[in-house]
PDB file of N, CA and C in Angstrom:
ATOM      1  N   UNK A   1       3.241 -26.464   5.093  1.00  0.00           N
ATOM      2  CA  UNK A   1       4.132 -25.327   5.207  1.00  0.00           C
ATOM      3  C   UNK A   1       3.578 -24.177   4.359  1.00  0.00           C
ATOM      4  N   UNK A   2       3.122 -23.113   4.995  1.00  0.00           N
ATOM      5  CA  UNK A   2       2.872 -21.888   4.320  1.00  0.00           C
ATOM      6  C   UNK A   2       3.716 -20.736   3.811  1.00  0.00           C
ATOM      7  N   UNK A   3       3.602 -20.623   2.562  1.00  0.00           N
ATOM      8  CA  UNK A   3       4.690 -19.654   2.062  1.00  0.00           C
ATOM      9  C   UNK A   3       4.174 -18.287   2.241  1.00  0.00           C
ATOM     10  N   UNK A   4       5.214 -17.640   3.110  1.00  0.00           N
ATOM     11  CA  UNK A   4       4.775 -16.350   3.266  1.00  0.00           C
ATOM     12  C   UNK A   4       4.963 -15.070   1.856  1.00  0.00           C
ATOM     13  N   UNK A   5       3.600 -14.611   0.747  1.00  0.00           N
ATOM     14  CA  UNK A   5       3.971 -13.748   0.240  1.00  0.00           C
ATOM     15  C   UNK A   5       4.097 -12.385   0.645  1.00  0.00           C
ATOM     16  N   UNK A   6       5.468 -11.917  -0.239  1.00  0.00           N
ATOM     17  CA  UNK A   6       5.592 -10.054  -0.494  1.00  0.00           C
ATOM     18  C   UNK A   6       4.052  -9.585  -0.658  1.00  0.00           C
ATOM     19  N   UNK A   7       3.907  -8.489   0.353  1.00  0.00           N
ATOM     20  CA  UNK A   7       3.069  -7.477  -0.137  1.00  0.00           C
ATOM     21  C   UNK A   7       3.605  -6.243   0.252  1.00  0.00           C
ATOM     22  N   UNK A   8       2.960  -5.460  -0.310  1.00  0.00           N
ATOM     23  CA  UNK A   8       3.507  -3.919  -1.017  1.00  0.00           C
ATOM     24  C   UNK A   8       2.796  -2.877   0.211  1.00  0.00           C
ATOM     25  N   UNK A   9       3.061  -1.772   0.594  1.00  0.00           N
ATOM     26  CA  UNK A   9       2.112  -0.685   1.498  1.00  0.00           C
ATOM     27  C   UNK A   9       1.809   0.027  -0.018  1.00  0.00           C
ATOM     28  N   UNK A  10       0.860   1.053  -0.122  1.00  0.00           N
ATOM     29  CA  UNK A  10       0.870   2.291  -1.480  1.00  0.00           C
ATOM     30  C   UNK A  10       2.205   2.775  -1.462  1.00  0.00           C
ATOM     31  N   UNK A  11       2.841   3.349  -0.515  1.00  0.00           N
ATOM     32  CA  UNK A  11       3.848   4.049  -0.526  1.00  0.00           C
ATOM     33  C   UNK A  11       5.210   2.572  -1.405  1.00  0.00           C
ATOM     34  N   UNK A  12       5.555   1.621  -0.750  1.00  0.00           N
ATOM     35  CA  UNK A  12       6.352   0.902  -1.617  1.00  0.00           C
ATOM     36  C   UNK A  12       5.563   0.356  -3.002  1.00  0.00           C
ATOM     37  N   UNK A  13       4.976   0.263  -3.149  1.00  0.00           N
ATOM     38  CA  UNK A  13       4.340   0.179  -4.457  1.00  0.00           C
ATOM     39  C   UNK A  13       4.638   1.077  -5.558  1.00  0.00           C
ATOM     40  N   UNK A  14       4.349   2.354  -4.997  1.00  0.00           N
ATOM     41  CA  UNK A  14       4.440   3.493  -5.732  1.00  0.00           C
ATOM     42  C   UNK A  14       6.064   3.556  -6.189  1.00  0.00           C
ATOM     43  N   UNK A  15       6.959   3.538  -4.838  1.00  0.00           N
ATOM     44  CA  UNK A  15       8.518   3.737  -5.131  1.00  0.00           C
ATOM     45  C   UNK A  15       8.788   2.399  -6.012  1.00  0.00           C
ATOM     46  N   UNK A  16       8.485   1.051  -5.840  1.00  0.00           N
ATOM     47  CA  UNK A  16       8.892  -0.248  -6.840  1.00  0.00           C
ATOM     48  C   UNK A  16       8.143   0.156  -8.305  1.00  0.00           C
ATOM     49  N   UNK A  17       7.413   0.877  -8.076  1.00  0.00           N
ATOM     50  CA  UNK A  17       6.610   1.492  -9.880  1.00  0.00           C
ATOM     51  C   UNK A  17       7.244   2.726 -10.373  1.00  0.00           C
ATOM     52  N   UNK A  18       8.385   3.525  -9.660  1.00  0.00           N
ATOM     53  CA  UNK A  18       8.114   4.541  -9.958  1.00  0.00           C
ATOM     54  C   UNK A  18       7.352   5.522 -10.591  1.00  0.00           C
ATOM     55  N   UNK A  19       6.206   5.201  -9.451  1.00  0.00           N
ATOM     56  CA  UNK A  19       5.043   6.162  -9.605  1.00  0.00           C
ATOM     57  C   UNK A  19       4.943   7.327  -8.616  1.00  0.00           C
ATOM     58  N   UNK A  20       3.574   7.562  -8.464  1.00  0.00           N
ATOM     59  CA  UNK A  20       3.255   8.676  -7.137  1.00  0.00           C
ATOM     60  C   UNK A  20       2.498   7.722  -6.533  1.00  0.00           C
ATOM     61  N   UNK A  21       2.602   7.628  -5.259  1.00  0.00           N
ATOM     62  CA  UNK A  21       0.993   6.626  -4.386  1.00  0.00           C
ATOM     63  C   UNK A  21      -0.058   7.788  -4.580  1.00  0.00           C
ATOM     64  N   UNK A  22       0.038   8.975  -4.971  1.00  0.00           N
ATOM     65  CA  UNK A  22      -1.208   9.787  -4.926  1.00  0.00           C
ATOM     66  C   UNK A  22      -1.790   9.023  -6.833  1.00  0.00           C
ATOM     67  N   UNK A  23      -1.320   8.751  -7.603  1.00  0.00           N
ATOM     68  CA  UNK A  23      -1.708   8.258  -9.033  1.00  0.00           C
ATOM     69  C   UNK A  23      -2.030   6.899  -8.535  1.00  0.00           C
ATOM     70  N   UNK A  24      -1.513   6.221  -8.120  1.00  0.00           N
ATOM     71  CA  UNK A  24      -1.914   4.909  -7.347  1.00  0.00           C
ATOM     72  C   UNK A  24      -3.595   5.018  -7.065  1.00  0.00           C
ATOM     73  N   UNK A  25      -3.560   6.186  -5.551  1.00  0.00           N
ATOM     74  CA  UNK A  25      -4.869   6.358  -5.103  1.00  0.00           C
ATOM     75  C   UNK A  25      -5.950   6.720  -6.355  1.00  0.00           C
ATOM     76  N   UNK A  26      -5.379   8.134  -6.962  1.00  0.00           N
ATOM     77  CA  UNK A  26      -6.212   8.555  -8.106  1.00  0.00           C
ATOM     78  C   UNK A  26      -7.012   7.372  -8.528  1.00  0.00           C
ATOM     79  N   UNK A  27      -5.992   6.729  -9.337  1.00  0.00           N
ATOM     80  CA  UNK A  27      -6.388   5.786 -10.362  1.00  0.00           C
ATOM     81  C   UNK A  27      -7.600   4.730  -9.908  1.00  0.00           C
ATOM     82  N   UNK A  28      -7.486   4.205  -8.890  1.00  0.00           N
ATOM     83  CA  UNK A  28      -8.564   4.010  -7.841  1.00  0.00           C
ATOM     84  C   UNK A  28      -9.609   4.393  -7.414  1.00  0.00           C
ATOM     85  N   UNK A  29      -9.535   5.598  -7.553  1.00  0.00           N
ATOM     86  CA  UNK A  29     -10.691   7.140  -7.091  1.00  0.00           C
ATOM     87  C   UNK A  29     -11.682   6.836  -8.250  1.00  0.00           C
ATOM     88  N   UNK A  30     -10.435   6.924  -9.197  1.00  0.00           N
ATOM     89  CA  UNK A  30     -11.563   7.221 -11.070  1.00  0.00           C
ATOM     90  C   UNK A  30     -12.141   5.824 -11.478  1.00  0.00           C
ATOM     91  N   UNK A  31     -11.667   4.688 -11.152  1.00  0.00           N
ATOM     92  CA  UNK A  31     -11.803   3.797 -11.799  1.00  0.00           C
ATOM     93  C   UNK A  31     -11.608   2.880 -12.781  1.00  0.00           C
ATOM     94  N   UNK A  32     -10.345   3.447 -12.875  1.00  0.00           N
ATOM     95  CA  UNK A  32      -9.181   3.032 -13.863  1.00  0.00           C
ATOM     96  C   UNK A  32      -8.399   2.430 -13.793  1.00  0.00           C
ATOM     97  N   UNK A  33      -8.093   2.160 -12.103  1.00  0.00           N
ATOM     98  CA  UNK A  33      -7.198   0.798 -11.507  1.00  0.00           C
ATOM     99  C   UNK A  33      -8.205   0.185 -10.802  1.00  0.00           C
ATOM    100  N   UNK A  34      -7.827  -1.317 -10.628  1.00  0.00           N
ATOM    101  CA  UNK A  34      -8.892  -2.078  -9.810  1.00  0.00           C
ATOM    102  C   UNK A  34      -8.619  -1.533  -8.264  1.00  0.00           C
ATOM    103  N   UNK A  35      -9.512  -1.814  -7.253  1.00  0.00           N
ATOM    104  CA  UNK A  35      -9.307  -1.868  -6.310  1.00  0.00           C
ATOM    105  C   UNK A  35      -8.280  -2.342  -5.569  1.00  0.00           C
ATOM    106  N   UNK A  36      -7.707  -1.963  -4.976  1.00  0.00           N
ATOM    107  CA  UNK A  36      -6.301  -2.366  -4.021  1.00  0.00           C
ATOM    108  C   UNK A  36      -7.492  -3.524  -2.687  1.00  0.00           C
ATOM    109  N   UNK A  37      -6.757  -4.156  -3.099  1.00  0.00           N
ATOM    110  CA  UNK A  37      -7.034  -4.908  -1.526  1.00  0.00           C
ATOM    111  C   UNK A  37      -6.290  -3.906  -0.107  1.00  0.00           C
ATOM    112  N   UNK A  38      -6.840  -4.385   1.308  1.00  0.00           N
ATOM    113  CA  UNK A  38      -6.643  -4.081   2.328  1.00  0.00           C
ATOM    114  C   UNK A  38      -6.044  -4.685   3.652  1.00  0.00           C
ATOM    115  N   UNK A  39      -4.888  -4.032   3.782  1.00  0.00           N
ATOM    116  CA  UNK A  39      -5.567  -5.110   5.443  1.00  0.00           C
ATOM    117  C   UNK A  39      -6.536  -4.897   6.741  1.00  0.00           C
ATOM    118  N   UNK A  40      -6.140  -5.195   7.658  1.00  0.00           N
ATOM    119  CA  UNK A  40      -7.118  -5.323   7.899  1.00  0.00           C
ATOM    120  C   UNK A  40      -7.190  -4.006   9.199  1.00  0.00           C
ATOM    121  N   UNK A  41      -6.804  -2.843   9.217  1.00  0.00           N
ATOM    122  CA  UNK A  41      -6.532  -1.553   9.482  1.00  0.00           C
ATOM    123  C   UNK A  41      -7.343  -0.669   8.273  1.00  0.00           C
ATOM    124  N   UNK A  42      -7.519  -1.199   6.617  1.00  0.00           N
ATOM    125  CA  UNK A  42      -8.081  -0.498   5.884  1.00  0.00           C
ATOM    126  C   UNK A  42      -6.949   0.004   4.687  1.00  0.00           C
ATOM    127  N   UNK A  43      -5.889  -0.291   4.788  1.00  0.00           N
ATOM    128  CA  UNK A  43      -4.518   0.583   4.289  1.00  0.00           C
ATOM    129  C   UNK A  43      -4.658  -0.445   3.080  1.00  0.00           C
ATOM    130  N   UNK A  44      -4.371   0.439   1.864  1.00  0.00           N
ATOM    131  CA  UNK A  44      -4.313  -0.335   0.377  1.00  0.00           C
ATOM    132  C   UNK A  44      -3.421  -1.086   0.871  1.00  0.00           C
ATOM    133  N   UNK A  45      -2.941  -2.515  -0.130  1.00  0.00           N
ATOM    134  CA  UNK A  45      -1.946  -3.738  -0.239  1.00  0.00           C
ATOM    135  C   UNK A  45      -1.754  -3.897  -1.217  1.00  0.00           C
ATOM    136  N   UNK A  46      -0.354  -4.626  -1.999  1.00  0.00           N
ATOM    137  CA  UNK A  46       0.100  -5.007  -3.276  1.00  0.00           C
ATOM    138  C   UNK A  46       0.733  -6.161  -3.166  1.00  0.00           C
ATOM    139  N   UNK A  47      -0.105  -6.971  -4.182  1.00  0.00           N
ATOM    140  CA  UNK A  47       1.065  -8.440  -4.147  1.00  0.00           C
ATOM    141  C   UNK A  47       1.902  -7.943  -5.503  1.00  0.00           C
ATOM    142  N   UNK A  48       2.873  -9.040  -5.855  1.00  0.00           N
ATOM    143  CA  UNK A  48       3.678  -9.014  -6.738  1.00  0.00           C
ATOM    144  C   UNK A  48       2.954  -8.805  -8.003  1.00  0.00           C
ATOM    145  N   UNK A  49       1.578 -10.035  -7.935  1.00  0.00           N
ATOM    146  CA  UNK A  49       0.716  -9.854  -9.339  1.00  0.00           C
ATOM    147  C   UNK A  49       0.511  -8.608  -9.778  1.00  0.00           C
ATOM    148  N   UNK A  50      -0.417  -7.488  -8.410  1.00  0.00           N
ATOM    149  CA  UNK A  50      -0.589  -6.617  -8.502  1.00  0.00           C
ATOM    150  C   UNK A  50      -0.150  -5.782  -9.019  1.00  0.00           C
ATOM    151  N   UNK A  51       1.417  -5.620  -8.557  1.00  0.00           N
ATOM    152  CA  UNK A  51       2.694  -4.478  -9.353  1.00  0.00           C
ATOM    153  C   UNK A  51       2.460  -4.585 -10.691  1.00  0.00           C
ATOM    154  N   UNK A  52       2.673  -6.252 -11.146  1.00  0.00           N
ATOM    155  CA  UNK A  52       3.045  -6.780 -12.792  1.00  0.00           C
ATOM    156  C   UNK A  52       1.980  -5.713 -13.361  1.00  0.00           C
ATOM    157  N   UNK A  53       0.351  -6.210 -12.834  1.00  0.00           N
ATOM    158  CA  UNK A  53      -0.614  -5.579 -13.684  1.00  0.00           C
ATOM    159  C   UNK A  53      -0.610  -3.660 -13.665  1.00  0.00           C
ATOM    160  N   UNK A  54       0.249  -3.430 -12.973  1.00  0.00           N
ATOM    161  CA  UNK A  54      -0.136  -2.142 -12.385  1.00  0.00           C
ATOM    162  C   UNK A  54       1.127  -1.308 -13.533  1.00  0.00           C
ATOM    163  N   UNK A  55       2.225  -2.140 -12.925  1.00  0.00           N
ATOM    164  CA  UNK A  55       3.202  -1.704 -14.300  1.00  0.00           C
ATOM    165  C   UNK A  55       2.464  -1.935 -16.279  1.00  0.00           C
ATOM    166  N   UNK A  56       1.926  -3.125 -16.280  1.00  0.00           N
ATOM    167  CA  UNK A  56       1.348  -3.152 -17.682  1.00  0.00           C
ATOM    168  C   UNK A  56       0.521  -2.122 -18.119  1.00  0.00           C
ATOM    169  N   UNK A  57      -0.188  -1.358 -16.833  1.00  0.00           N
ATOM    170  CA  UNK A  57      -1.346  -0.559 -16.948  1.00  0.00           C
ATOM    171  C   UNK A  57      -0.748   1.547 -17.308  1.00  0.00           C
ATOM    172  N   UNK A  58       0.493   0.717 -16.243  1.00  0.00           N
ATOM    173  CA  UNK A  58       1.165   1.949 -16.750  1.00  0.00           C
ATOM    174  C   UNK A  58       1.676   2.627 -18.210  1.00  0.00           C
ATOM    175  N   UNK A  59       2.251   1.143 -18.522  1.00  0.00           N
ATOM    176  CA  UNK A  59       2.812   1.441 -19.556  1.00  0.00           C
ATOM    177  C   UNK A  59       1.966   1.949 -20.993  1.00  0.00           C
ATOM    178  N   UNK A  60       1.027   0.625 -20.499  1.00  0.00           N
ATOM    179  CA  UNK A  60       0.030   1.202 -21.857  1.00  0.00           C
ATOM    180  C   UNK A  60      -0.497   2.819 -21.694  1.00  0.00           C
ATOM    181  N   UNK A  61      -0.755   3.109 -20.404  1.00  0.00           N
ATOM    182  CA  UNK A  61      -1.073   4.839 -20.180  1.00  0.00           C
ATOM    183  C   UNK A  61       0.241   5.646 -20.880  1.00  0.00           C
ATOM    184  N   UNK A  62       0.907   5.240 -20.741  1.00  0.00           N
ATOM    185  CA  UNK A  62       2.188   6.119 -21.164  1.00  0.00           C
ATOM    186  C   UNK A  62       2.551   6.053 -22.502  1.00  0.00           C
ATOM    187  N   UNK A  63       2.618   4.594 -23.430  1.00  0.00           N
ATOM    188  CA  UNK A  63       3.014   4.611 -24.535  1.00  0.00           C
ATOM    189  C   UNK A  63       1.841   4.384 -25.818  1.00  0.00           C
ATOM    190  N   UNK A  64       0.403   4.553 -25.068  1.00  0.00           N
ATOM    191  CA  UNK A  64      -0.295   4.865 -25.722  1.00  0.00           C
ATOM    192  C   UNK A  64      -1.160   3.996 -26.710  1.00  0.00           C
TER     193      UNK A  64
END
């Protein structure tokens, strides 16, 4: 039995982070977030892990 996981589009990612998906992309651009996985159209993806690390990454950007 296969468990189907949550994944994220940029756009829900961004709104479950309250972020921008354009800081999403950025961060990506520069090299400062890992690569987003894809499917298979090319469109970034987010698992749950992803968010966790993405929120930790935030925070430390923010609180320094």
């Amino acid at each position: 039995m296969e468990i189907e996981k949550k994944v994220y589009s940029v756009s829900q990612a961004a709104r479950e982070l309250g972020l921008s998906a354009d800081w999403l992309r950025e961060g990506e651009r520069r090299g400062s977030l890992p690569t987003a996985q894809r499917d298979r159209n090319g469109h970034r993806i987010y698992s749950e892990q992803d968010l966790e690390r993405l929120r930790r990454r935030h925070r430390l950007e923010r609180d320094g």
